[in-house]
N, C-alpha and C. Protein backbone atom coordinates (compact mmCIF):
# COMPACT_ATOMS: atom_id res chain seq x y z
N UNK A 1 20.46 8.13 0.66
CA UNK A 1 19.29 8.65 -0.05
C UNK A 1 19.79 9.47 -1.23
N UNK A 2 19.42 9.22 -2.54
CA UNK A 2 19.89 9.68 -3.66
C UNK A 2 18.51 11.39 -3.90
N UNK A 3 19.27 11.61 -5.07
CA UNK A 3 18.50 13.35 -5.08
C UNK A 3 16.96 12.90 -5.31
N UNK A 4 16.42 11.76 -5.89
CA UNK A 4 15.08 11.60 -6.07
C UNK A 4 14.59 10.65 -5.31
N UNK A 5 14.95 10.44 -4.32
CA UNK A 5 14.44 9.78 -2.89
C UNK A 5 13.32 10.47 -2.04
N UNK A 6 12.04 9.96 -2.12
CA UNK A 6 11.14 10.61 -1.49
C UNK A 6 11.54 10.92 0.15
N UNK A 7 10.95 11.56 0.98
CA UNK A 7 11.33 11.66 2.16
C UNK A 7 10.66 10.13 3.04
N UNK A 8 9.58 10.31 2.70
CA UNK A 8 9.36 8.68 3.03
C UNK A 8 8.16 7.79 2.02
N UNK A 9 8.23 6.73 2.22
CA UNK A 9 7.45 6.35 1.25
C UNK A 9 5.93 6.61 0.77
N UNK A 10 5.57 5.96 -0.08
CA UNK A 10 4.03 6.30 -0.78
C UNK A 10 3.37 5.21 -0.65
N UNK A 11 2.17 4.80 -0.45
CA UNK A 11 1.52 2.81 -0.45
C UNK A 11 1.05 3.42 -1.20
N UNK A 12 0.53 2.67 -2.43
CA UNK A 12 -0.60 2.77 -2.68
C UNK A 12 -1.59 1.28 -3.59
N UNK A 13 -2.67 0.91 -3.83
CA UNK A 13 -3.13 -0.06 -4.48
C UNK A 13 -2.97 -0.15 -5.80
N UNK A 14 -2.60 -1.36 -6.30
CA UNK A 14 -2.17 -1.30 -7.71
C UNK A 14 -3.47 -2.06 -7.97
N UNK A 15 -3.82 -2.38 -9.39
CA UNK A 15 -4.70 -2.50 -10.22
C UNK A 15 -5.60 -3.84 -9.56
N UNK A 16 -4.61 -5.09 -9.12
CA UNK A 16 -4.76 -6.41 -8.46
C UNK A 16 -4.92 -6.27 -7.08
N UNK A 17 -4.95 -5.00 -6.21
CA UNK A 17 -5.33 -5.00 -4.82
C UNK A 17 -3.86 -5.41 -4.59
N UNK A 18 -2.74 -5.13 -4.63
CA UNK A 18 -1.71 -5.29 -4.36
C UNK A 18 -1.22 -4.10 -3.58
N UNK A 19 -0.57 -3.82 -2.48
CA UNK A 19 -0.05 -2.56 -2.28
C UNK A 19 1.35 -2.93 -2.25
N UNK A 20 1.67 -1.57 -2.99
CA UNK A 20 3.03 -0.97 -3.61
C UNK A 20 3.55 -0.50 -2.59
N UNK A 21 4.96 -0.02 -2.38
CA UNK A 21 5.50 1.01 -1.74
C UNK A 21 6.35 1.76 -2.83
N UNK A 22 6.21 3.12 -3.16
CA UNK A 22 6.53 4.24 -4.26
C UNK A 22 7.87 4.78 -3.31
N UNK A 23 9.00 4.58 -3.50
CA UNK A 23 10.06 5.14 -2.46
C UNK A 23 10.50 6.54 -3.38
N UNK A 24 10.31 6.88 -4.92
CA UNK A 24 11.27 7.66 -5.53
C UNK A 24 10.44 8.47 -6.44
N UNK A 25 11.17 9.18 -7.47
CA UNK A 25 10.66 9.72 -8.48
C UNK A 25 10.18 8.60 -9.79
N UNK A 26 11.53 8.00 -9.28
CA UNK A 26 11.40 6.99 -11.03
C UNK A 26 10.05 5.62 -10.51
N UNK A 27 10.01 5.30 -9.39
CA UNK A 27 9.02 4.69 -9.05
C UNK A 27 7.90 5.22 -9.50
N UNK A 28 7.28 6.23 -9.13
CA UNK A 28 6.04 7.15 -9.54
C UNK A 28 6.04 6.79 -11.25
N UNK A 29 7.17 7.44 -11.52
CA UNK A 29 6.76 7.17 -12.99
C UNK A 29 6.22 6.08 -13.31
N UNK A 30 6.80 4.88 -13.31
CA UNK A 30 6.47 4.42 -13.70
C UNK A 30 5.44 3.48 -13.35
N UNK A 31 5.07 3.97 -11.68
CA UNK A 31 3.17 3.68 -11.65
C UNK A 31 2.40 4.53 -12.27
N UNK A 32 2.84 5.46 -12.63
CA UNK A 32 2.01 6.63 -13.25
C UNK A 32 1.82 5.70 -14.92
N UNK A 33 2.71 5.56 -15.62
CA UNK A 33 2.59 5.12 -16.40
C UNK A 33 2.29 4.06 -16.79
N UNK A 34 1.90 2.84 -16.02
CA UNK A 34 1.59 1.45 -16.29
C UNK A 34 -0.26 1.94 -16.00
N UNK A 35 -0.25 3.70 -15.51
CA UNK A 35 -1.68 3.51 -14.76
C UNK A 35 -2.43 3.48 -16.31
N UNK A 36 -3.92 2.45 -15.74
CA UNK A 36 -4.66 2.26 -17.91
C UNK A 36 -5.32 3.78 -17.93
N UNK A 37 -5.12 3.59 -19.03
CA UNK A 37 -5.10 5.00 -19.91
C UNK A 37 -6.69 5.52 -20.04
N UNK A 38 -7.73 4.74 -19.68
CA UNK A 38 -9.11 4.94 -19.25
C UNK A 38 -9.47 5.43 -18.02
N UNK A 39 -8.15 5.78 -17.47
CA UNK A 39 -8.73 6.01 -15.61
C UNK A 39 -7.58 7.45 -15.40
N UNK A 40 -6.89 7.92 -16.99
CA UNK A 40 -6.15 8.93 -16.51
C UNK A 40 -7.06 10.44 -16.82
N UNK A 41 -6.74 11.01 -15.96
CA UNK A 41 -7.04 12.50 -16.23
C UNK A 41 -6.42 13.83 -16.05
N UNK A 42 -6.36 14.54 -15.34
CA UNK A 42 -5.60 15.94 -15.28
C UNK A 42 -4.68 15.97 -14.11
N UNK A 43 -5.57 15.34 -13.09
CA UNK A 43 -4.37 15.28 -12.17
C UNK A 43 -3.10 13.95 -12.24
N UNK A 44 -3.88 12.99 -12.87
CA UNK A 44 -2.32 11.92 -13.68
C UNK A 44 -1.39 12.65 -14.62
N UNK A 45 -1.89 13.44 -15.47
CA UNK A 45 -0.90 14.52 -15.93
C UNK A 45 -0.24 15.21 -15.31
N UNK A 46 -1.00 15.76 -14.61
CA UNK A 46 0.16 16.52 -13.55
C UNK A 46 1.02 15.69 -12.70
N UNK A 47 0.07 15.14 -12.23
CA UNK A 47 1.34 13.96 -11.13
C UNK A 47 2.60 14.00 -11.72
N UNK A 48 2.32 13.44 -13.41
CA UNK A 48 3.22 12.69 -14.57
C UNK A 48 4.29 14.25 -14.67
N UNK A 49 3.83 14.78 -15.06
CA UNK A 49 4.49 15.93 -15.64
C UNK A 49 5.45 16.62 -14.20
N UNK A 50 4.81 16.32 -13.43
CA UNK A 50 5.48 16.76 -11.87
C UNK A 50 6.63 15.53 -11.98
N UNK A 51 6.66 14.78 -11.89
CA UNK A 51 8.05 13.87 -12.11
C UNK A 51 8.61 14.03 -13.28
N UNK A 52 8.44 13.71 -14.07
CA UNK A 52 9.33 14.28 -15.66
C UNK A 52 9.62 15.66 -14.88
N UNK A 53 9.37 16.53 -14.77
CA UNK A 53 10.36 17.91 -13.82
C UNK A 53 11.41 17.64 -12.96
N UNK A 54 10.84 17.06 -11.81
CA UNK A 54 11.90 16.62 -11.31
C UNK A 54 13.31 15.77 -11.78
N UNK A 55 13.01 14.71 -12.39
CA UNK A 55 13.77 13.03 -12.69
C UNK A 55 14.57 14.66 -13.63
N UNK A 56 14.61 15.27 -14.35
CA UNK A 56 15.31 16.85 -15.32
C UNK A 56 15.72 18.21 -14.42
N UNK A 57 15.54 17.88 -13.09
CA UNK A 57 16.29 18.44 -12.25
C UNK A 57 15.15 20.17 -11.90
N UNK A 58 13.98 20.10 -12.51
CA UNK A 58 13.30 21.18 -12.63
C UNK A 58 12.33 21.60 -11.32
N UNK A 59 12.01 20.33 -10.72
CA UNK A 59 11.14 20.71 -9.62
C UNK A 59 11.61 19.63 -8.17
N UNK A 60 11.59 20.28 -7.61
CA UNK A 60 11.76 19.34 -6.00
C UNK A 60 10.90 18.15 -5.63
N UNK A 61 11.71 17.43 -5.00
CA UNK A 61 10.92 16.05 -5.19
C UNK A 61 10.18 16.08 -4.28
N UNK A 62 9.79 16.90 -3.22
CA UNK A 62 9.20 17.42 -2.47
C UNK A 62 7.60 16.88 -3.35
N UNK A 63 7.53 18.02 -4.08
CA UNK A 63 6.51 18.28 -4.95
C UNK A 63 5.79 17.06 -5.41
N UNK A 64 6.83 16.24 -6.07
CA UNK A 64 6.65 15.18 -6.50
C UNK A 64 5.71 13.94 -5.72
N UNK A 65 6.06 14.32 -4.50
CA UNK A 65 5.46 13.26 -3.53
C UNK A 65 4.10 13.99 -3.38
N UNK A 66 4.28 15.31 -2.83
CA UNK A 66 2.68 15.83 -3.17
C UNK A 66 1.94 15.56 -3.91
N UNK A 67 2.11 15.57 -5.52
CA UNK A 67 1.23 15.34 -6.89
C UNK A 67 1.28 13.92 -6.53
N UNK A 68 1.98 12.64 -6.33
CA UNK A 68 1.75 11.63 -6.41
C UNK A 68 0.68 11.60 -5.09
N UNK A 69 0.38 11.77 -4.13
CA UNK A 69 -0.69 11.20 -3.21
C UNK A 69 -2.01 12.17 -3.08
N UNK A 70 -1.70 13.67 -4.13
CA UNK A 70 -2.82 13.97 -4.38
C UNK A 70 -3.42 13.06 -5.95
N UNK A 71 -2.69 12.43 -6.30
CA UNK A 71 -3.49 11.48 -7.66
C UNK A 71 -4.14 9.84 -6.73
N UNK A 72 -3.31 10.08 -5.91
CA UNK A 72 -3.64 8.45 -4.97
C UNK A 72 -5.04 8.66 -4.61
N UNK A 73 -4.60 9.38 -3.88
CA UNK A 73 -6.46 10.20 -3.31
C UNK A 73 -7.01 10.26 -4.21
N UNK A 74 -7.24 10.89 -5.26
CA UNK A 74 -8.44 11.18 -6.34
C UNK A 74 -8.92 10.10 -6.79
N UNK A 75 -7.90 8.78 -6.95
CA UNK A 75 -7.97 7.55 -7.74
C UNK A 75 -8.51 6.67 -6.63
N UNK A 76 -8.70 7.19 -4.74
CA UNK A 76 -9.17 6.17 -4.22
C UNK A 76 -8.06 4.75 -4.02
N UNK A 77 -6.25 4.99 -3.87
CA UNK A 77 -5.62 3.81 -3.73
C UNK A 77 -4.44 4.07 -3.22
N UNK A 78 -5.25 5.11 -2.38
CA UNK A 78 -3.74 5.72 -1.18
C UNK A 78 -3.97 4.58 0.08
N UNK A 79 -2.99 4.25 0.52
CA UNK A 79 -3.00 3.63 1.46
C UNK A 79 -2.11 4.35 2.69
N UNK A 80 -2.84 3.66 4.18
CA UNK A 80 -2.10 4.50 5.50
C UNK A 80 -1.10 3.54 5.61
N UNK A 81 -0.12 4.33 5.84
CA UNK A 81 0.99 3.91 5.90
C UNK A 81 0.94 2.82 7.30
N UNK A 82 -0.07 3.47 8.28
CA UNK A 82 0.20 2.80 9.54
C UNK A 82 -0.54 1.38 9.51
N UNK A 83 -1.30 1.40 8.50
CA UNK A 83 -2.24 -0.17 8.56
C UNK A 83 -1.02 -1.30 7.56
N UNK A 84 -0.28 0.03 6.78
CA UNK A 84 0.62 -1.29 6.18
C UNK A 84 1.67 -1.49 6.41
N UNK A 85 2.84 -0.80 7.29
CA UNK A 85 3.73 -1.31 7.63
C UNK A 85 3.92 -1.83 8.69
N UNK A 86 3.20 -2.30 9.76
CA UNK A 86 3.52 -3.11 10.74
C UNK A 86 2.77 -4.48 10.07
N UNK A 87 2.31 -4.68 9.42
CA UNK A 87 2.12 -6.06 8.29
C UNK A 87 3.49 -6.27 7.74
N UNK A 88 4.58 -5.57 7.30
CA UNK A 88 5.74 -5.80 6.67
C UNK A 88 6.59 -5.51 7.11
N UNK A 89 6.52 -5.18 8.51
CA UNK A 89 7.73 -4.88 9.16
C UNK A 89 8.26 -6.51 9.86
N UNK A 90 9.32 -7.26 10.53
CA UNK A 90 10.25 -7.76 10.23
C UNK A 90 9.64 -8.64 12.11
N UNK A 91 9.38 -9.25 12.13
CA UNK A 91 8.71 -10.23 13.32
C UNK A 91 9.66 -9.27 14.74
N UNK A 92 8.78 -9.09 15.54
CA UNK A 92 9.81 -8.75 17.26
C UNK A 92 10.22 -10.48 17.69
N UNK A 93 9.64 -11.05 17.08
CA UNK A 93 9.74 -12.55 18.12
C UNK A 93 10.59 -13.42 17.20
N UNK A 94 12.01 -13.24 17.80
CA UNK A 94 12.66 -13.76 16.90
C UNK A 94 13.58 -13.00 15.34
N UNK A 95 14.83 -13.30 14.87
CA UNK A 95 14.90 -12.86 13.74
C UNK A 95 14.93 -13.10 12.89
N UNK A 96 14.25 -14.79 13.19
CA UNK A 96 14.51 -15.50 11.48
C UNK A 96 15.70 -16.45 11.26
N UNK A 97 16.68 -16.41 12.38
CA UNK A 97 17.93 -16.98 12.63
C UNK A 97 17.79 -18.01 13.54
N UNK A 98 18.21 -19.20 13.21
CA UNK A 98 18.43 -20.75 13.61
C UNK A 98 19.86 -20.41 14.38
N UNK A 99 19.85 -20.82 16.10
CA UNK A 99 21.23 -21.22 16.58
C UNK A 99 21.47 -22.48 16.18
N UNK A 100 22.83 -22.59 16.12
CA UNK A 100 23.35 -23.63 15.40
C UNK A 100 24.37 -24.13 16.44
């Protein structure tokens, strides 16, 4: 786990009903920044500005994960972690491996 490694990940819905997983600082950014510019407001600034701190060594990434899932919430595209990772977690039946 590198210094801007969230403690655990973020889901959240991207624009296409897609869910993301946000593992970092530089991730955030740059959902923060692909987010359209008609749907940003004060707390996308902050989110934004809360990572630009960090990714410059200024604020704990701690934080970072906070501002990012308090903007998820506001925006309505937080996702539970528990409805989406046992969808992507890795089959019990079997590992995918052919005996040969």
């Amino acid at each position: 786990m590198n210094a801007t490694t969230f403690s655990s990940p973020v889901f959240v819905k991207d624009g296409n009903c897609i869910v993301r997983e946000i593992v970092s600082v530089d991730g955030a950014i740059d959902f923060l920044e692909q987010w359209p510019e008609s749907r940003r407001d004060l707390i996308h600034e902050t989110a934004l500005k809360a990572c630009y701190d960090a990714h410059d060594g200024y604020r704990p990434v701690s934080v970072v994960r906070k501002a990012f899932i308090s903007f998820a919430k506001r925006a309505c595209i937080l996702e539970d972690p528990t409805s989406v990772v046992p969808w992507i977690a890795p089959s019990k039946s079997g590992g995918g491996t052919v005996a040969v």
